[in-house]
C-alpha atoms as a PDB file:
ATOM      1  CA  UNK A   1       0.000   0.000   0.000  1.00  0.00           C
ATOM      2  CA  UNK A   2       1.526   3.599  -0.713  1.00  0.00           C
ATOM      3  CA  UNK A   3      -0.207   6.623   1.077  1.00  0.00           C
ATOM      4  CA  UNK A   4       1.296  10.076   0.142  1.00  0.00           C
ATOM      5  CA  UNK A   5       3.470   8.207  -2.288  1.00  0.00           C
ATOM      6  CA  UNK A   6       5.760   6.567   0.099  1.00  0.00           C
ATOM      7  CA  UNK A   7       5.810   2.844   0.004  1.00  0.00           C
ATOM      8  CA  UNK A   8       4.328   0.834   2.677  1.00  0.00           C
ATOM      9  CA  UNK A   9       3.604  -2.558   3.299  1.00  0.00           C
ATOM     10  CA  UNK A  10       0.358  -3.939   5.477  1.00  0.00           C
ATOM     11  CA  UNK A  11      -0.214  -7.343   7.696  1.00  0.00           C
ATOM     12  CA  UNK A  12      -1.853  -8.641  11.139  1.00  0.00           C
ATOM     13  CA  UNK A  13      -0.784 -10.333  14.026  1.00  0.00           C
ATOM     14  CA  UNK A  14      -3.434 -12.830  15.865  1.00  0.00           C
ATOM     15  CA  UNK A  15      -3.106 -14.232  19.311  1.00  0.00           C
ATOM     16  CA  UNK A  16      -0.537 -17.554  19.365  1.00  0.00           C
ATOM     17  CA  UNK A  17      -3.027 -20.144  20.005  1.00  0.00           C
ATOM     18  CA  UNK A  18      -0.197 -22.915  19.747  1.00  0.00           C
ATOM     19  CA  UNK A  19       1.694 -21.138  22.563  1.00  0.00           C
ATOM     20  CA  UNK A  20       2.732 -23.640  24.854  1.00  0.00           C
ATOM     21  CA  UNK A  21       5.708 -22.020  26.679  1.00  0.00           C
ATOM     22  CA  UNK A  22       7.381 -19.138  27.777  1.00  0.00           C
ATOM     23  CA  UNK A  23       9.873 -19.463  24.293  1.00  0.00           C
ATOM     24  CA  UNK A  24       6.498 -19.396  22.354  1.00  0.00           C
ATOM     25  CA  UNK A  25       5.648 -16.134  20.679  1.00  0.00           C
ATOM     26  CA  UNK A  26       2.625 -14.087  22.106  1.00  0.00           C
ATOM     27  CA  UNK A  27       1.341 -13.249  18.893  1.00  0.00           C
ATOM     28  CA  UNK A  28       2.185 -14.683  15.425  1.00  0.00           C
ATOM     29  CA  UNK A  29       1.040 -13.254  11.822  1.00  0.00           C
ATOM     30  CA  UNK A  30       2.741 -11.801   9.003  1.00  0.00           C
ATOM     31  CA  UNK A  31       3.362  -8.726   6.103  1.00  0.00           C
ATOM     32  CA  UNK A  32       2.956  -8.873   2.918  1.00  0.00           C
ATOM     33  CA  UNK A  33       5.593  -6.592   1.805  1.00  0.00           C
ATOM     34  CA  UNK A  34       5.236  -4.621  -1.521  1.00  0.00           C
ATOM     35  CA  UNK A  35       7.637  -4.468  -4.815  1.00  0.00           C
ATOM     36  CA  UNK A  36       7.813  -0.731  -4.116  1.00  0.00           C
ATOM     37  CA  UNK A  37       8.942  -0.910  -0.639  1.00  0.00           C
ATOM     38  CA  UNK A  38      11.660  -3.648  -1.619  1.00  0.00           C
ATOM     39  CA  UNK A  39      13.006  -1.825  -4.497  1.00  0.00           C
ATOM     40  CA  UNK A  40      12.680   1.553  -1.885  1.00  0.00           C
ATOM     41  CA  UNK A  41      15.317  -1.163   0.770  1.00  0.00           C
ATOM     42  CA  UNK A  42      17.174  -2.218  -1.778  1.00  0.00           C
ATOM     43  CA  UNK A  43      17.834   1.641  -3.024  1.00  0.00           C
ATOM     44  CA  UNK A  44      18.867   2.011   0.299  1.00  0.00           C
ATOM     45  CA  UNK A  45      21.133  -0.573   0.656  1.00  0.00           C
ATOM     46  CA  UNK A  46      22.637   0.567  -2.294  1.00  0.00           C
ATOM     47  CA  UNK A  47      23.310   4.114  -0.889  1.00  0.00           C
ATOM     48  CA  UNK A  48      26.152   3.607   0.080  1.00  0.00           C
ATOM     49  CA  UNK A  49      25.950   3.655   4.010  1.00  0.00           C
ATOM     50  CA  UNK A  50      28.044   1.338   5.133  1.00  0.00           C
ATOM     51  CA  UNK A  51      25.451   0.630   7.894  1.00  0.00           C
ATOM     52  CA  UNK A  52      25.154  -3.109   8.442  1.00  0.00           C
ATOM     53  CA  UNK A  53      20.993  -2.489   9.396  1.00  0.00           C
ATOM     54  CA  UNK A  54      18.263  -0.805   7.889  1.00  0.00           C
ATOM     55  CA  UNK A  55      15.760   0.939  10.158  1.00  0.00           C
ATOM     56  CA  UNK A  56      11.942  -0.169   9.107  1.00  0.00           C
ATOM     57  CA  UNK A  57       9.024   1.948  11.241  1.00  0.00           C
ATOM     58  CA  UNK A  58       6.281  -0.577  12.543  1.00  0.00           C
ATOM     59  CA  UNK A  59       2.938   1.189  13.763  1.00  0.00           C
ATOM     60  CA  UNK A  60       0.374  -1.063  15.071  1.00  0.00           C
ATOM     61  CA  UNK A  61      -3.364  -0.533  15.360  1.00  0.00           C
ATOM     62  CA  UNK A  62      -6.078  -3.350  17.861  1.00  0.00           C
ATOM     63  CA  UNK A  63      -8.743  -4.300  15.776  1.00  0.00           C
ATOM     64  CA  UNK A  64     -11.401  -6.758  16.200  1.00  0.00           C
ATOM     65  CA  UNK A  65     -12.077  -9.694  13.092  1.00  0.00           C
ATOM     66  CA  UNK A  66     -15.545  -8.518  11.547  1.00  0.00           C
ATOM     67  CA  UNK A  67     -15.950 -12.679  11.027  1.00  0.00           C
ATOM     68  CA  UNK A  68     -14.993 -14.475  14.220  1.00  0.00           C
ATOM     69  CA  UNK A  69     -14.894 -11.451  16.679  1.00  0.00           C
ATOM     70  CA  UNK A  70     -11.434 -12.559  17.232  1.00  0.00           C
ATOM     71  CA  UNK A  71      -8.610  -9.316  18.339  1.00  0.00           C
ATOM     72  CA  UNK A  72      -6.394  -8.702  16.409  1.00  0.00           C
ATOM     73  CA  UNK A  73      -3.085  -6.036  15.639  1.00  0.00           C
ATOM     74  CA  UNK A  74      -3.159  -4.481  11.977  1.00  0.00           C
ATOM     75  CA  UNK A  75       0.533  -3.773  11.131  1.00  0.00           C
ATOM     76  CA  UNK A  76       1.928  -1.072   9.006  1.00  0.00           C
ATOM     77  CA  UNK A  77       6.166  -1.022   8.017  1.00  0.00           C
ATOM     78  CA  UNK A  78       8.007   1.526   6.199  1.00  0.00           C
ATOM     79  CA  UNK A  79      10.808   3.046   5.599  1.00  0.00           C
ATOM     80  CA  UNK A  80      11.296   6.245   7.957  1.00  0.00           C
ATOM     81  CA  UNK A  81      11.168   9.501   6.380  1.00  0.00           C
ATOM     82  CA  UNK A  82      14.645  11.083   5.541  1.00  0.00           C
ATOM     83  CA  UNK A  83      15.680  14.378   6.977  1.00  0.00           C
ATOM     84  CA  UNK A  84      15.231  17.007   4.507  1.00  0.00           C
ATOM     85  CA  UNK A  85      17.933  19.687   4.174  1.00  0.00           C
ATOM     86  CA  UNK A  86      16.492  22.650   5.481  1.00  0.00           C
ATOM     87  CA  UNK A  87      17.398  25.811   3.564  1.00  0.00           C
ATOM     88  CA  UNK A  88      19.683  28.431   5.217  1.00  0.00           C
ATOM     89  CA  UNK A  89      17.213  31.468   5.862  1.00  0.00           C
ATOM     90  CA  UNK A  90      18.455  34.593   7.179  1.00  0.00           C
ATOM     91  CA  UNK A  91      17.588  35.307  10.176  1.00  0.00           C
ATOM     92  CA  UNK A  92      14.994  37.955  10.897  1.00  0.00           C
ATOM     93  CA  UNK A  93      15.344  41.270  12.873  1.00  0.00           C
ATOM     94  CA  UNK A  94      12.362  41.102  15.057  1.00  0.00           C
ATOM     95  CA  UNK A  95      14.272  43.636  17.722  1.00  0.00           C
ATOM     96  CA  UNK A  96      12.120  46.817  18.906  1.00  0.00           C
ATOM     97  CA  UNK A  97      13.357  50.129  18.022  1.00  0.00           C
ATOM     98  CA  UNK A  98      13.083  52.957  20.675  1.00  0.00           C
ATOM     99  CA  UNK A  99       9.820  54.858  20.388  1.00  0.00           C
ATOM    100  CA  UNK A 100       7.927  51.484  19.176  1.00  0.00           C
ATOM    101  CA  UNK A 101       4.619  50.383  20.804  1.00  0.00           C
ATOM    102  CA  UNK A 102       3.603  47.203  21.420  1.00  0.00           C
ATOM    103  CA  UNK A 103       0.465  46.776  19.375  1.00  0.00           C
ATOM    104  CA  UNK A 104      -2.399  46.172  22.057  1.00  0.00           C
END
């Protein structure tokens, strides 16, 4: 899924009902991961970072299954957003001269 055309990639996690120990995962599910946002890793990869990981965002949402009733977490990954260069402005002279009034 892509929203505001960044690439994103959707799934859902369900209680484990095969847990049997502590080593068992609480919840188990999975993401179906789109072309876009694996060309979008792979791009980064490619960067040239010599970074041996790539941060992925997860945001998760509870829900409740419209069929069994059953709770579940909707999961959303991405990439994060990249800091944008912000343009050198000049600063502004917001200083009071003598004789000024303040407006109210």
């Amino acid at each position: 899924m892509t929203t505001n055309s960044r690439p994103q990639a959707d799934g859902a996690a369900w209680k484990n009902s095969f847990k049997k120990g502590a080593n068992h995962p609480d919840w188990t599910g999975k993401i179906d991961l789109t072309r876009e946002l694996l060309k979008e890793i792979v791009t980064e990869i490619n960067s040239g970072d010599k970074s041996p990981t790539i941060e992925i965002k997860v945001a998760m949402w509870d829900r409740v299954s419209n069929e069994k009733g059953t709770e579940f977490k909707f999961i959303r990954v991405d990439l994060p957003m990249k800091k944008q260069e912000k343009a050198a402005e000049e600063p502004v002279d917001i200083s009071m001269e003598e004789g000024d009034d303040v407006p109210f």
